[in-house]
Protein backbone atom coordinates (compact mmCIF):
# COMPACT_ATOMS: atom_id res chain seq x y z
CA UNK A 1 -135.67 134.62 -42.52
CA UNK A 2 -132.10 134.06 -42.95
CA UNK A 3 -130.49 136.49 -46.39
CA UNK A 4 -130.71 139.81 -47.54
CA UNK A 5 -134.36 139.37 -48.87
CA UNK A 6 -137.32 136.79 -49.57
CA UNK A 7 -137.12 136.78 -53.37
CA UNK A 8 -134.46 137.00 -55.63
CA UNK A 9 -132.94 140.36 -57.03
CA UNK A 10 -134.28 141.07 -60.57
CA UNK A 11 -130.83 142.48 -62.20
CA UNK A 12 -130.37 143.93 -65.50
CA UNK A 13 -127.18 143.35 -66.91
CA UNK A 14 -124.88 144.02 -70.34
CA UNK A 15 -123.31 142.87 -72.74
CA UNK A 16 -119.22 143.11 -71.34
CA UNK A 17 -120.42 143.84 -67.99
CA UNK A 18 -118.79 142.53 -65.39
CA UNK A 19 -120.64 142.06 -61.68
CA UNK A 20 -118.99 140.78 -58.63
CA UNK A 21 -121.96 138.55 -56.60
CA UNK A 22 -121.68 137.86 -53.02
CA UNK A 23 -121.12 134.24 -51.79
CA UNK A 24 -119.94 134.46 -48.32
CA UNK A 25 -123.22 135.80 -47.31
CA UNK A 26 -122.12 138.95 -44.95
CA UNK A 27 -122.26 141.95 -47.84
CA UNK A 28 -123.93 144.89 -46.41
CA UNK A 29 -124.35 145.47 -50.03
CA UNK A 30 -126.02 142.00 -50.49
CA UNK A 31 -126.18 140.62 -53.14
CA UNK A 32 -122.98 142.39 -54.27
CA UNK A 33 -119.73 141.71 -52.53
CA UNK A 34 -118.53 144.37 -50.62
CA UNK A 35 -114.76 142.90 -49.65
CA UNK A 36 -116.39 141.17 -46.91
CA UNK A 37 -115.30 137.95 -47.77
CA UNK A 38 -111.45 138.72 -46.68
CA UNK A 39 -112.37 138.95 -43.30
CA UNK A 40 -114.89 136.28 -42.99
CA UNK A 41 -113.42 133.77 -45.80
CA UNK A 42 -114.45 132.80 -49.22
CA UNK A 43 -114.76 134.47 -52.66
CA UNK A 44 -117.06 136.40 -54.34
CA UNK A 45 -118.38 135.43 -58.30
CA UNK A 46 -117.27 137.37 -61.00
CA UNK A 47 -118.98 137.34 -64.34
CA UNK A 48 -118.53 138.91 -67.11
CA UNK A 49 -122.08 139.13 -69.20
CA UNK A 50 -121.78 138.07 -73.24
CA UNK A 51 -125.13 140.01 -73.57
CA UNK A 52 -127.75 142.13 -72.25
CA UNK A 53 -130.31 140.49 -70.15
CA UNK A 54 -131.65 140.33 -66.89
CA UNK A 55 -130.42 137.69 -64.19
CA UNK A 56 -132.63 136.20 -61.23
CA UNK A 57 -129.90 136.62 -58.50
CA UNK A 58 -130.86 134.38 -54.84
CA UNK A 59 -131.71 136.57 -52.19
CA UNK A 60 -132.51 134.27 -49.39
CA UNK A 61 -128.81 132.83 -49.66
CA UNK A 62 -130.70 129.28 -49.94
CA UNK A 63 -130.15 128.48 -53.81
CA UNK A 64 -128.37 125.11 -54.61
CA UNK A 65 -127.26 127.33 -57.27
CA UNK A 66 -125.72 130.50 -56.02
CA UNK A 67 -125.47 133.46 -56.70
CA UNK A 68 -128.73 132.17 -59.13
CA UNK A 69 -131.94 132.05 -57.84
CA UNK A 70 -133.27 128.14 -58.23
CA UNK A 71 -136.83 128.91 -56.63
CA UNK A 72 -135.63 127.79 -52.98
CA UNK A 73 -136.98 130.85 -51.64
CA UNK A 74 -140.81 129.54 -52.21
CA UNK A 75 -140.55 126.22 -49.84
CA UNK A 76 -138.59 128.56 -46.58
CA UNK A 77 -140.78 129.96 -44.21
CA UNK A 78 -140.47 133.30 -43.61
C-alpha cells in the first residue's frame, strides 16, 4: 500500500495550535511536512486549531479530502 500508513493518524490538537500537514506526499515525517515539498513541488496545509480536539488525519494519502481522513482507506487493498 501506497502512504505512510493504512489508517488515519488519530491527532490531538489545541486550541491556537497551529500544525503544518503534508500534501505532497514525500514527508519522512508523514503526515507532517518536513520541507519536502520545495524540492518535489506543492504546499503543505497550515491550520491553526480554534479549539481542542482531536483530528482524523489520512494516512494512506487516498482521501478526496486531504490532509482529512474521508474513510478511503477501508475500500484500498492493502
Amino acid at each position: 500500500m501506497a502512504g505512510w500508513q493504512s489508517e488515519p493518524f488519530a491527532i490531538e490538537v489545541r486550541k491556537g495550535e497551529t500544525k503544518a500537514f503534508c500534501m505532497c506526499g514525500q514527508s519522512q515525517n508523514g503526515p507532517f511536512c518536513d520541507g519536502t515539498h520545495k524540492r518535489v513541488g506543492g504546499l503543505p496545509h497550515i491550520e491553526t486549531f480554534r479549539e481542542d480536539k482531536t483530528v482524523y488525519v489520512c494516512g494512506c494519502q487516498q482521501s478526496g479530502n486531504r490532509p482529512y481522513c474521508d474513510g478511503t482507506h477501508s475500500t484500498l487493498a492493502g
